[in-house]
N, C-alpha and C. Protein backbone atom coordinates (compact mmCIF):
# COMPACT_ATOMS: atom_id res chain seq x y z
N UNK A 1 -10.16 -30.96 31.72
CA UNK A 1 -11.24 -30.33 31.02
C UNK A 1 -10.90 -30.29 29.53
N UNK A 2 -12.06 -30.66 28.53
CA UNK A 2 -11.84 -30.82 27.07
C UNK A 2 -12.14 -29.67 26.57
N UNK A 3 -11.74 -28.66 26.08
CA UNK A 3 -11.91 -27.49 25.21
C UNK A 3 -12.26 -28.51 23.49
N UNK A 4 -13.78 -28.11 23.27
CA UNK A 4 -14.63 -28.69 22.82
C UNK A 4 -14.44 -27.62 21.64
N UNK A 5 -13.88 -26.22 21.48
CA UNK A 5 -14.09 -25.40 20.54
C UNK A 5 -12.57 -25.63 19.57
N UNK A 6 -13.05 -25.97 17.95
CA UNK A 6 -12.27 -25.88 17.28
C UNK A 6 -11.25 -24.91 17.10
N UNK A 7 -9.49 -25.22 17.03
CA UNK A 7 -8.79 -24.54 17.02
C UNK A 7 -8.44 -24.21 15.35
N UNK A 8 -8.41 -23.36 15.31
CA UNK A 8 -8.29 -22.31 13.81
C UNK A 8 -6.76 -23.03 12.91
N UNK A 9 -6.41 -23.53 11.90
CA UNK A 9 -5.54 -23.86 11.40
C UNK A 9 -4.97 -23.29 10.89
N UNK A 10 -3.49 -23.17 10.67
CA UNK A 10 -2.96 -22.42 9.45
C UNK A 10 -2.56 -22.97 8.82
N UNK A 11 -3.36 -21.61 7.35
CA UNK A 11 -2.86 -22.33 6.15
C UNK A 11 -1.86 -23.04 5.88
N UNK A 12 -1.61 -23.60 4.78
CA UNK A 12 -1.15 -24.35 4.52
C UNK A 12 -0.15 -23.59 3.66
N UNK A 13 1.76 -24.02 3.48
CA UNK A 13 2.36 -23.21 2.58
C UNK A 13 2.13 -22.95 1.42
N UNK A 14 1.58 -23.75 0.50
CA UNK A 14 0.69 -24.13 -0.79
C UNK A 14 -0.36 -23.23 -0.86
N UNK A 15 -0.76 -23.10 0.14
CA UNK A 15 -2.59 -22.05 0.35
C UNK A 15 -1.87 -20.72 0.54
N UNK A 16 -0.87 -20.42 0.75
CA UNK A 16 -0.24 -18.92 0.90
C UNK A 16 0.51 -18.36 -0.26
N UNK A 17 1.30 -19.43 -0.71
CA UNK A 17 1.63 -18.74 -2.21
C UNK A 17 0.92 -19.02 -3.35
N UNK A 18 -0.22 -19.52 -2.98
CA UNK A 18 -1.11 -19.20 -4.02
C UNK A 18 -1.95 -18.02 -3.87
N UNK A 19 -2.56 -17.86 -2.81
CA UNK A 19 -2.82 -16.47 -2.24
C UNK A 19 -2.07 -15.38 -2.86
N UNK A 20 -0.80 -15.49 -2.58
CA UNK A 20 0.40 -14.19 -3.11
C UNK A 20 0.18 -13.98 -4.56
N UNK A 21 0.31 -15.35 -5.38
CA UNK A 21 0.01 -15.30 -6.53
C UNK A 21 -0.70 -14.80 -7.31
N UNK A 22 -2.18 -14.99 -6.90
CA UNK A 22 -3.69 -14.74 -6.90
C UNK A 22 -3.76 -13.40 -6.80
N UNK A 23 -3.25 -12.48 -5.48
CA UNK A 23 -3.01 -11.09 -4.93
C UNK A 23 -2.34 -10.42 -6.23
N UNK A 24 -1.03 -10.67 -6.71
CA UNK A 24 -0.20 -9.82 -7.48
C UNK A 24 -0.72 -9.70 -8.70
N UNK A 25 -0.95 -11.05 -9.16
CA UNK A 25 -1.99 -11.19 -10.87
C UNK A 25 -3.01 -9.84 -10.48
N UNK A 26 -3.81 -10.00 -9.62
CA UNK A 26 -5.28 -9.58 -9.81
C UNK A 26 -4.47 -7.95 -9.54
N UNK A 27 -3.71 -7.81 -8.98
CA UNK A 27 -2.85 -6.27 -8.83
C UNK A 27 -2.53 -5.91 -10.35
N UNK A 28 -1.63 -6.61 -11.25
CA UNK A 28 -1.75 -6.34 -12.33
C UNK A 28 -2.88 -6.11 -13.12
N UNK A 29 -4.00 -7.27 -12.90
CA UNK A 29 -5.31 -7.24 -13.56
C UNK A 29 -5.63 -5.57 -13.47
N UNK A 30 -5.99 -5.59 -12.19
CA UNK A 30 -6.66 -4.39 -11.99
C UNK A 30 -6.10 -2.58 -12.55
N UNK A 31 -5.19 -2.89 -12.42
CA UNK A 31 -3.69 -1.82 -13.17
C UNK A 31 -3.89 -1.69 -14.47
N UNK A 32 -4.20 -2.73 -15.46
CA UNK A 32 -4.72 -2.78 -16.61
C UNK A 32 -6.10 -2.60 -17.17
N UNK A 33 -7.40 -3.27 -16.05
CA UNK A 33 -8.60 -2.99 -16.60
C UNK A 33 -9.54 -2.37 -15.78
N UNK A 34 -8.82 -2.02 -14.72
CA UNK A 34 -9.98 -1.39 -13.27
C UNK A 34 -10.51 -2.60 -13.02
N UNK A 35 -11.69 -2.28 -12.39
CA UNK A 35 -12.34 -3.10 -11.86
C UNK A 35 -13.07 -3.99 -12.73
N UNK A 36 -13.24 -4.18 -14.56
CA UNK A 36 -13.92 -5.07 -15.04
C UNK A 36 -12.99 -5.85 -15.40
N UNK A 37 -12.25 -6.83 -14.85
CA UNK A 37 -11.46 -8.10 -15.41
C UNK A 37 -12.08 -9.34 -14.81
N UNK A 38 -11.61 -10.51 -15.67
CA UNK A 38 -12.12 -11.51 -15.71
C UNK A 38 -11.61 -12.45 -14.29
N UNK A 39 -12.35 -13.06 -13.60
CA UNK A 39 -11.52 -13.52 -12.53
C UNK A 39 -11.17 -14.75 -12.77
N UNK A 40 -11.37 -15.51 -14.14
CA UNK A 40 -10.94 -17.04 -14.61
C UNK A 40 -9.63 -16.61 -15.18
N UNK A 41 -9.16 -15.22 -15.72
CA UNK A 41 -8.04 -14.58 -16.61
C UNK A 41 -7.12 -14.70 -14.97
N UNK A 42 -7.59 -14.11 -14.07
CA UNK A 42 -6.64 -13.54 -13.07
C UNK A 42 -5.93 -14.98 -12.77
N UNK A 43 -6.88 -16.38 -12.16
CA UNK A 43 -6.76 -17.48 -11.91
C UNK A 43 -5.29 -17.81 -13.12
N UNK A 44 -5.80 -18.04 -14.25
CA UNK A 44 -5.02 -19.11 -15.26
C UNK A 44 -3.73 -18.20 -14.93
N UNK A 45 -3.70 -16.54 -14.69
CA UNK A 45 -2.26 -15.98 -15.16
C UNK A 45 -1.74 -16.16 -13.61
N UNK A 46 -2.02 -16.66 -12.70
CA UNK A 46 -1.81 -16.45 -11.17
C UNK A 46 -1.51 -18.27 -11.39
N UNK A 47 -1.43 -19.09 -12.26
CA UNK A 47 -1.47 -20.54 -12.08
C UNK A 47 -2.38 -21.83 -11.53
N UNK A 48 -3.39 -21.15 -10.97
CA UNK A 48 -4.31 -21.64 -10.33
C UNK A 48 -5.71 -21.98 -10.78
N UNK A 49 -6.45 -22.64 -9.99
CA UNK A 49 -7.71 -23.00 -10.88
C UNK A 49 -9.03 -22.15 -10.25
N UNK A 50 -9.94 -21.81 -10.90
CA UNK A 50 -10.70 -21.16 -10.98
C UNK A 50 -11.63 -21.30 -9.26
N UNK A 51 -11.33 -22.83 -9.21
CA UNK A 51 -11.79 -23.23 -7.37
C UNK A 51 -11.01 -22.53 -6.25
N UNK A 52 -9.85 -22.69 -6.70
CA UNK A 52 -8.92 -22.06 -5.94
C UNK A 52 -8.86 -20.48 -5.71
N UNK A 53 -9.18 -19.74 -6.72
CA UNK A 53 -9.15 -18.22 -6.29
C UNK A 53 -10.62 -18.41 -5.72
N UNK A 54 -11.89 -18.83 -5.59
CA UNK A 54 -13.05 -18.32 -5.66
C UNK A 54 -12.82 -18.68 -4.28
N UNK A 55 -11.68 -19.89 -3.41
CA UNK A 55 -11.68 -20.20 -1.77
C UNK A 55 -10.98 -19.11 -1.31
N UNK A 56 -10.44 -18.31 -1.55
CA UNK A 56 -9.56 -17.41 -1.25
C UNK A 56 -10.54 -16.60 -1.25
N UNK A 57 -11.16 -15.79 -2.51
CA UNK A 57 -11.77 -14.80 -3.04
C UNK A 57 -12.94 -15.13 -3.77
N UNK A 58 -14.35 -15.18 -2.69
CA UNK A 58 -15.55 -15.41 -3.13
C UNK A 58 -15.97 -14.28 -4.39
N UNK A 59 -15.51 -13.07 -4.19
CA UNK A 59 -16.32 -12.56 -4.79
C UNK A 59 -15.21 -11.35 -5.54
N UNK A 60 -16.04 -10.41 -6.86
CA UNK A 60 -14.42 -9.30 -7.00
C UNK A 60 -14.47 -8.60 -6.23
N UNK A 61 -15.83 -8.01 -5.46
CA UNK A 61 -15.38 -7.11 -4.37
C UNK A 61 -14.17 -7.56 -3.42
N UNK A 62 -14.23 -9.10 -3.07
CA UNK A 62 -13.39 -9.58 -2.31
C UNK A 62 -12.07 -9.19 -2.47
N UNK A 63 -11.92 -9.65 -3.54
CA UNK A 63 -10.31 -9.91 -4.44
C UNK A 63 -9.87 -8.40 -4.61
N UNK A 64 -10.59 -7.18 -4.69
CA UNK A 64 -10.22 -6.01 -4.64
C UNK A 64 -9.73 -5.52 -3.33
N UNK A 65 -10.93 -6.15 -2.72
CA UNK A 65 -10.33 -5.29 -1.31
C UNK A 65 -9.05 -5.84 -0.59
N UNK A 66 -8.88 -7.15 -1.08
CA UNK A 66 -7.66 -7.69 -0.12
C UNK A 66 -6.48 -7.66 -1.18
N UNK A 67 -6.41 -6.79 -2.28
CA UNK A 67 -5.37 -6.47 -2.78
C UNK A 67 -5.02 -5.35 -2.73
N UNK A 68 -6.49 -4.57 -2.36
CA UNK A 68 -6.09 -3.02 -1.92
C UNK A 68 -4.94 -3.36 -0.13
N UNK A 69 -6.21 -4.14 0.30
CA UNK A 69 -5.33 -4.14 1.57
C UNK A 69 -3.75 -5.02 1.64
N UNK A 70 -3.33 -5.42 0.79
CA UNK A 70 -2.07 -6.45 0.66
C UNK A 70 -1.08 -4.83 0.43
N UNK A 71 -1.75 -4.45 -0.62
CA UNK A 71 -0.69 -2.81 -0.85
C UNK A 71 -0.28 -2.41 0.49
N UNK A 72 -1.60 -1.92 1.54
CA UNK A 72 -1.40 -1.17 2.45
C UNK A 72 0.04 -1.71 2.90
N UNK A 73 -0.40 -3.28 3.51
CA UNK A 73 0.13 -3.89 4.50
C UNK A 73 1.59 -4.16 4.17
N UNK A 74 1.78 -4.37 3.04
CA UNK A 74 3.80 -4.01 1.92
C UNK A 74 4.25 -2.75 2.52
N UNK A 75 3.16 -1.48 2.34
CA UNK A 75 4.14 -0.31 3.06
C UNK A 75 4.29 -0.03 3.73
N UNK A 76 3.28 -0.42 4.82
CA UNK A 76 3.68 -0.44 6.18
C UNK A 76 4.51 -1.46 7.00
N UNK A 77 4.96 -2.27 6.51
CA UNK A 77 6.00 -3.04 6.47
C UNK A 77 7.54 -2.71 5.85
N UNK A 78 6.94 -2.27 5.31
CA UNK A 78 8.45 -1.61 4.77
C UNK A 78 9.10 -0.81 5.53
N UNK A 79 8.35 0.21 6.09
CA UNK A 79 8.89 0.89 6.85
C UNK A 79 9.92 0.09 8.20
N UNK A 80 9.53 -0.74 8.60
CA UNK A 80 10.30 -1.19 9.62
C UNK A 80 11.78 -2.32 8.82
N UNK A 81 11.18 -2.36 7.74
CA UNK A 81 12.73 -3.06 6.96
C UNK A 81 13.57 -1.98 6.53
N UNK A 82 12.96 -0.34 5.84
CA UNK A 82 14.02 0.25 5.89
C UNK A 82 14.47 0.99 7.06
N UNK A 83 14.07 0.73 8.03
CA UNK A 83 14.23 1.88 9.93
C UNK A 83 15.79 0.64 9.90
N UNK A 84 15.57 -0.72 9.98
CA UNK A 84 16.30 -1.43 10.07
C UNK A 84 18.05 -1.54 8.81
N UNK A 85 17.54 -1.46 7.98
CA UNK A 85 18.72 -1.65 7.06
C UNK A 85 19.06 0.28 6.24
N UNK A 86 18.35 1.01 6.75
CA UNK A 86 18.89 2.62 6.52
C UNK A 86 19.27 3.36 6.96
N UNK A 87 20.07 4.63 6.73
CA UNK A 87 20.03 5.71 7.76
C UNK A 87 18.68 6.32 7.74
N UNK A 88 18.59 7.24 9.07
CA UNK A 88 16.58 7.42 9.13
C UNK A 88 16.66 8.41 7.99
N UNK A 89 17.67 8.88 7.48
CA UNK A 89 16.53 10.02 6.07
C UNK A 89 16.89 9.01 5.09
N UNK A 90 17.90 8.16 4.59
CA UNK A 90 17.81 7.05 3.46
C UNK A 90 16.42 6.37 3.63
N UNK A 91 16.02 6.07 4.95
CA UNK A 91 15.12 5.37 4.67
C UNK A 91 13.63 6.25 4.63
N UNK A 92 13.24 6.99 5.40
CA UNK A 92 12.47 7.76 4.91
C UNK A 92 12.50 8.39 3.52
N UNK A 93 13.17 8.83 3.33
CA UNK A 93 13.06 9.12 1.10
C UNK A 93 12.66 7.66 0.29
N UNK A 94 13.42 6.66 0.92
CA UNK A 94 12.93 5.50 0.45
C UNK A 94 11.35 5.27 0.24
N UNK A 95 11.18 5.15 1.71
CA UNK A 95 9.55 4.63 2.16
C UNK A 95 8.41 6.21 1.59
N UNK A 96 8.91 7.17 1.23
CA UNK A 96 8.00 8.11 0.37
C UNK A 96 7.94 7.80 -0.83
N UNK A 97 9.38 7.21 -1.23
CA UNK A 97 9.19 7.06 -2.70
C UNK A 97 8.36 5.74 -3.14
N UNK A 98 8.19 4.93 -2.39
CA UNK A 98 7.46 3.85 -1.94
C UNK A 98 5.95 4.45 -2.17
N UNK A 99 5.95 5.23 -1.10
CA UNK A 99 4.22 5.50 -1.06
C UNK A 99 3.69 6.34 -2.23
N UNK A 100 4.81 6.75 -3.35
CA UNK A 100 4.08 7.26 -4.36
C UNK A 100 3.67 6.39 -5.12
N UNK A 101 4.08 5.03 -5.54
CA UNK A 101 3.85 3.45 -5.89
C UNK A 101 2.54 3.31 -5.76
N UNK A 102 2.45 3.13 -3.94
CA UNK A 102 0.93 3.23 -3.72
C UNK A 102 0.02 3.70 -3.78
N UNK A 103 0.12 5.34 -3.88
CA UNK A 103 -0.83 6.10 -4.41
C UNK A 103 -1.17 5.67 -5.89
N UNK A 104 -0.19 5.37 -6.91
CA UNK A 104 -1.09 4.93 -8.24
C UNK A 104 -1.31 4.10 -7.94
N UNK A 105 -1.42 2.99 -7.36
CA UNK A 105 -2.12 1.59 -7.69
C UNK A 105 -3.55 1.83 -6.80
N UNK A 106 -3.49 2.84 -5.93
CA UNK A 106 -5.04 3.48 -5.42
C UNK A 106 -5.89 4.59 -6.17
N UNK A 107 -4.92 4.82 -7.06
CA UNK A 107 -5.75 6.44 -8.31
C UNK A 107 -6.15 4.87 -8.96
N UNK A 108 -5.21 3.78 -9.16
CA UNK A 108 -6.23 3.02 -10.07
C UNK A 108 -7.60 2.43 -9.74
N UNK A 109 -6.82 1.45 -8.43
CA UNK A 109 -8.00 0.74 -7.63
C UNK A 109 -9.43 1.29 -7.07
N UNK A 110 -9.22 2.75 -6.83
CA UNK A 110 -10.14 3.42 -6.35
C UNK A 110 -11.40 3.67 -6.90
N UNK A 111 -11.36 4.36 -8.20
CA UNK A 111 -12.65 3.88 -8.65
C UNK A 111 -13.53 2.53 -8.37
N UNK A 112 -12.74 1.54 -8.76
CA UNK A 112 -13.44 0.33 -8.59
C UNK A 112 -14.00 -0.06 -7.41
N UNK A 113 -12.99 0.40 -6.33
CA UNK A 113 -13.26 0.47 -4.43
C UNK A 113 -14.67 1.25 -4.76
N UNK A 114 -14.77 2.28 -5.24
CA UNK A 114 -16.56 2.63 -4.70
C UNK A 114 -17.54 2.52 -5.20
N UNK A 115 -17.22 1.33 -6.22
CA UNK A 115 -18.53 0.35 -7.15
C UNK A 115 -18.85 -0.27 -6.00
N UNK A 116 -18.47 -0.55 -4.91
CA UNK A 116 -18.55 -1.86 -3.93
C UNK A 116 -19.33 -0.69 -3.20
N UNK A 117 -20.83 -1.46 -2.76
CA UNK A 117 -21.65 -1.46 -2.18
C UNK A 117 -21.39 -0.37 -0.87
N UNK A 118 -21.72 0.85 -0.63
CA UNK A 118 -21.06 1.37 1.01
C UNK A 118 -19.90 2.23 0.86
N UNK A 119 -19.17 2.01 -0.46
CA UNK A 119 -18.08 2.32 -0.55
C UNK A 119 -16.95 2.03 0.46
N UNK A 120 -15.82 2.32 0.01
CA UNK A 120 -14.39 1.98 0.81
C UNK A 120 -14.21 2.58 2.05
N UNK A 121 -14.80 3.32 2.27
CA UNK A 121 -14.91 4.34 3.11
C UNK A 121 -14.07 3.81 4.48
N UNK A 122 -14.79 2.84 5.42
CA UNK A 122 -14.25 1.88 6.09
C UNK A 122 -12.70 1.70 5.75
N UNK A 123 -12.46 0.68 4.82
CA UNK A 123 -11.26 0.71 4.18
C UNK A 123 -10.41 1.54 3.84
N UNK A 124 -10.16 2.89 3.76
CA UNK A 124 -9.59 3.35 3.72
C UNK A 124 -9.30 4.05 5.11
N UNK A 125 -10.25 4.32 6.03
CA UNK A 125 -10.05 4.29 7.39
C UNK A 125 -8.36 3.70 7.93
N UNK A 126 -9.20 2.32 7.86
CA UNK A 126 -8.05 1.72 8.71
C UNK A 126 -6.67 1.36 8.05
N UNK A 127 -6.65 2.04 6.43
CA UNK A 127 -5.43 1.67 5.90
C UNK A 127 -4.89 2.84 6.30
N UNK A 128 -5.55 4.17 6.54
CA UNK A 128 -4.66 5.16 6.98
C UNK A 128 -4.14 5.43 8.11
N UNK A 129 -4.75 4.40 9.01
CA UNK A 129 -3.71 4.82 10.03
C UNK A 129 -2.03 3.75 10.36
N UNK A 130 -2.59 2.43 9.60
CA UNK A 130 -0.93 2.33 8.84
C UNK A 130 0.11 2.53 8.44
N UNK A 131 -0.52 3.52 7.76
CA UNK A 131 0.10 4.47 6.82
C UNK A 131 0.94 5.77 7.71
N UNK A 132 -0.09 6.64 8.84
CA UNK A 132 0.46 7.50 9.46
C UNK A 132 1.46 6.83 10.33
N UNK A 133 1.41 5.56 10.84
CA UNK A 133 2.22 5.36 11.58
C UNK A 133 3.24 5.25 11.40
N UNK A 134 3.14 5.04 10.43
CA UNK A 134 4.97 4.26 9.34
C UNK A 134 5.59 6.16 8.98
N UNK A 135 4.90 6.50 8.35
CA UNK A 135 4.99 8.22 8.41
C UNK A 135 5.77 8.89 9.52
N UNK A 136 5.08 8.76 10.61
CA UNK A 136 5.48 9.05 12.04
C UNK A 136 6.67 8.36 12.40
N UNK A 137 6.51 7.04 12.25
CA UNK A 137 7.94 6.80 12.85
C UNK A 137 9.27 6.80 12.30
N UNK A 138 9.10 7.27 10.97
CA UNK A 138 9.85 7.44 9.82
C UNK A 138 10.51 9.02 10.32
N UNK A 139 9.48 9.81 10.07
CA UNK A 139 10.07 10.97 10.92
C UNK A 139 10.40 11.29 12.25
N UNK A 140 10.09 10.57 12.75
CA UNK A 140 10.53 10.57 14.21
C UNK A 140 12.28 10.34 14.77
N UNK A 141 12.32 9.22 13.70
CA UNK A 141 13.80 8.73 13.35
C UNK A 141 14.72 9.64 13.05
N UNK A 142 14.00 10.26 11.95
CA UNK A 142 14.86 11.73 11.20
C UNK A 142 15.42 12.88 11.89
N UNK A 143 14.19 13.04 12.87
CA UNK A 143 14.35 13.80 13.71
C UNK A 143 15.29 14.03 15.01
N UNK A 144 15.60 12.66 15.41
CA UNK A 144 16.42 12.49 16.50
C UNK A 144 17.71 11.91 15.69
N UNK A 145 17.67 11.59 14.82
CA UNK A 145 18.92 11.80 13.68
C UNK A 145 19.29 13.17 13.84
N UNK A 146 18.89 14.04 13.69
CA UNK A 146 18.98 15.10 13.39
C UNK A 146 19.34 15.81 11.53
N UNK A 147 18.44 15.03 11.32
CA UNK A 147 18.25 14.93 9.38
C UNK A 147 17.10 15.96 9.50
N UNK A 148 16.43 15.77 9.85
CA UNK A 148 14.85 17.04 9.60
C UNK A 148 14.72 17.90 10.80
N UNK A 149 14.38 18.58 10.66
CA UNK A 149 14.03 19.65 11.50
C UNK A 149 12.93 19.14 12.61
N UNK A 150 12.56 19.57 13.94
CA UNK A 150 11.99 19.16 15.02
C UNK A 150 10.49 19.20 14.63
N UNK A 151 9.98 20.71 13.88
CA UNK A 151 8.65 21.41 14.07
C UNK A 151 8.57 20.63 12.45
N UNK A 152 8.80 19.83 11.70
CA UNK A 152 8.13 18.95 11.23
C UNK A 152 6.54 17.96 11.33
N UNK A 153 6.00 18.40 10.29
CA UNK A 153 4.79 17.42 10.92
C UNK A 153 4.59 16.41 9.72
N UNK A 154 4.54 15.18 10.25
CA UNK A 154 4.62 14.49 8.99
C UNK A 154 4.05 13.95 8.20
N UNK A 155 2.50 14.43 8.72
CA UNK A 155 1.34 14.22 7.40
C UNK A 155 1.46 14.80 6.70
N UNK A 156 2.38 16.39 6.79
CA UNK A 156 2.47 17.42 5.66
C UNK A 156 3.38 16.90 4.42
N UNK A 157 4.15 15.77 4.97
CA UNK A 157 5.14 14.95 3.59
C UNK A 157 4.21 14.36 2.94
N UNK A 158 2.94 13.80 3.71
CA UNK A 158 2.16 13.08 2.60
C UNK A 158 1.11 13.80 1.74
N UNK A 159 0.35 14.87 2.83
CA UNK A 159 -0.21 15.85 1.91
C UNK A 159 0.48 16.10 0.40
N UNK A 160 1.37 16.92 0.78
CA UNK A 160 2.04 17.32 -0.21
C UNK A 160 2.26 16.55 -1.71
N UNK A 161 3.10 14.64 -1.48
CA UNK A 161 2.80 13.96 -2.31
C UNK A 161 1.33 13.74 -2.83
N UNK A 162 0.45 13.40 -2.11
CA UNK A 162 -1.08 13.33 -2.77
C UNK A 162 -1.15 14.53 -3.45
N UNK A 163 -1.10 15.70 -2.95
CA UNK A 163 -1.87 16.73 -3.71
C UNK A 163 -0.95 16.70 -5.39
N UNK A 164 0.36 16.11 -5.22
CA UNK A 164 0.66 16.32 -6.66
C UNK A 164 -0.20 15.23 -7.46
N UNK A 165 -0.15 14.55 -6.87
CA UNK A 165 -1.22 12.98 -7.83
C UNK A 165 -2.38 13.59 -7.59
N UNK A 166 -2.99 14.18 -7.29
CA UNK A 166 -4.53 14.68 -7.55
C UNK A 166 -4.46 15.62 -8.38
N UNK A 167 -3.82 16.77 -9.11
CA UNK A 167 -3.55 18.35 -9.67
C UNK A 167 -2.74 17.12 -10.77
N UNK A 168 -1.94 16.53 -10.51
CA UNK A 168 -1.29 15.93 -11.80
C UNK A 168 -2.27 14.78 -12.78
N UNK A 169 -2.86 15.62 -13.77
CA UNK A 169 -3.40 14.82 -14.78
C UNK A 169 -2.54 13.84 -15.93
N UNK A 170 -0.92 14.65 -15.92
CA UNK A 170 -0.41 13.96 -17.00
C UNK A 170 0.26 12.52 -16.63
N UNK A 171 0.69 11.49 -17.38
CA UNK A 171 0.99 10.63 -17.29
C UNK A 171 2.07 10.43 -16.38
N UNK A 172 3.09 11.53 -16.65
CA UNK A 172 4.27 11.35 -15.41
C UNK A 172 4.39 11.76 -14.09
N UNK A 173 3.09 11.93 -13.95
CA UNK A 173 3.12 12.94 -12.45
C UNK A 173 3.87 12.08 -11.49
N UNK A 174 4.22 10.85 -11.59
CA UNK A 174 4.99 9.84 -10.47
C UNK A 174 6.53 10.69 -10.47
N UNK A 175 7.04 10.77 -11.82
CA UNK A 175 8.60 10.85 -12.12
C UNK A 175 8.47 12.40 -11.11
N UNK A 176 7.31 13.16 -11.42
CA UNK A 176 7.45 14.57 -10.25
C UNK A 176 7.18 14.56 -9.24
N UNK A 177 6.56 14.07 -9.15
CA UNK A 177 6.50 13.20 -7.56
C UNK A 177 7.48 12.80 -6.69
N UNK A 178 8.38 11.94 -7.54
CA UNK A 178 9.41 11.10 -7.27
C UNK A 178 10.54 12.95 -6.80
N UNK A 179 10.66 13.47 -7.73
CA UNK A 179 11.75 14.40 -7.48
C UNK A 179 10.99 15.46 -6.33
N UNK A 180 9.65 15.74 -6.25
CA UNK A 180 9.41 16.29 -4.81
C UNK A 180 9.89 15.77 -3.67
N UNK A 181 9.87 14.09 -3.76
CA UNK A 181 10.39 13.59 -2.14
C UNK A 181 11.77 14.64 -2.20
N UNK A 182 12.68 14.59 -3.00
CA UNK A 182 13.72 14.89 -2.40
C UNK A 182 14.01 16.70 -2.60
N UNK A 183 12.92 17.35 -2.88
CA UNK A 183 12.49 19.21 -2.57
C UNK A 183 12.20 19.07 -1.12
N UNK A 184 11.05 17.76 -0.50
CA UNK A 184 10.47 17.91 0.27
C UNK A 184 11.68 17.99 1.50
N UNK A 185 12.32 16.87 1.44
CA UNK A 185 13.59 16.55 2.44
C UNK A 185 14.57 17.73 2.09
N UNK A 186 14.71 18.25 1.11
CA UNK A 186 15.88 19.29 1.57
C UNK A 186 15.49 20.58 2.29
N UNK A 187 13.59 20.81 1.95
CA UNK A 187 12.85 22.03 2.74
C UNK A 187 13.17 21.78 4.16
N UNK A 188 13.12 20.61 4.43
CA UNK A 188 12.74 19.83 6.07
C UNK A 188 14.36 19.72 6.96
N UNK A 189 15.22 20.23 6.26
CA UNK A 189 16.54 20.32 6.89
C UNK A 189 16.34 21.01 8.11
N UNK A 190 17.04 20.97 9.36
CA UNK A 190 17.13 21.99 10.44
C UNK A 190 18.28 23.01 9.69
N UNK A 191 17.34 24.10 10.25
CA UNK A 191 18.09 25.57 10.05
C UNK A 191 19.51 25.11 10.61
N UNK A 192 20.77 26.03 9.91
CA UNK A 192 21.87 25.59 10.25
C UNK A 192 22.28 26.81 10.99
């Protein structure tokens, strides 16, 4: 029997690091101008030609959303490179200090996310539960480490970071941020 239905190809190595390319430029782009940058600017500084980002990325909504989602998909990945090469609280302080990274490049991106038609709404859905999972299993680790305390809950590590990037108007709210992860982890000790 002939299976008559076309089988899906993969890209090509050439078609992927240009992709990456394309992704990180337009990450910078966007870091610098929100959502009004030029997408022939993103192309020339990404090396590529103007055909080439528009096969990747028809449109800027496009190119936004799959750089919002390239962020997600780095930190939730991360998490399983530092579970692997850390102790579970090295690597959990790590992977928070990580997700404060991502929170600015989403205080940036975000505006621009709800110029797009519907808003992100969707999108941010399914990046959060990425996100909790890597969270969760981050503490979970800690926990049977015996680094954090049991009655830990570990959306409250992320609460906590967001709410300083939302209340923090000034420019450094990251550098306080950065020194909460490690208030947050010494609160989260088991009673001795």
């Amino acid at each position: 029997m002939n299976d008559s239905t076309p089988k899906e190809r993969k890209p090509r190595a050439d078609a992927l690091r240009n992709r990456e390319r394309i992704l990180e430029e337009a990450k910078r782009a966007f870091t610098r101008a929100g959502g009004d940058i030029s997408l022939e600017d993103v192309a020339r500084q990404a090396g590529v030609g103007p055909g080439t980002l528009y096969r990747h990325f028809p449109t800027r909504e496009a190119l936004l959303e799959s750089v919002y989602r390239a962020e997600v998909a780095k930190l939730a990945e991360e998490e399983q490179r530092l579970s692997d090469s850390l102790s579970a609280l090295d690597a959990l302080r790590s992977w928070m200090l990580l997700f404060i990274d991502y929170i600015a490049t989403k205080k940036i991106i975000a505006p621009a996310l709800n110029s797009i038609v519907g808003g992100p709404t969707k999108l941010f859905e399914s990046s959060g539960a990425q996100i909790k999972d890597a969270i969760q299993s981050l503490v979970a680790r800690a926990i049977a480490s015996g680094d954090i305390r049991s009655d830990l809950e570990p959306l409250d590590l992320l609460r906590a970071l967001v709410g300083v990037s939302n209340v923090a108007s000034a420019p450094d709210w990251q550098q306080s941020a950065k020194r909460l992860v490690d208030i947050l982890l010494l609160g989260s000790r088991p009673p001795e």
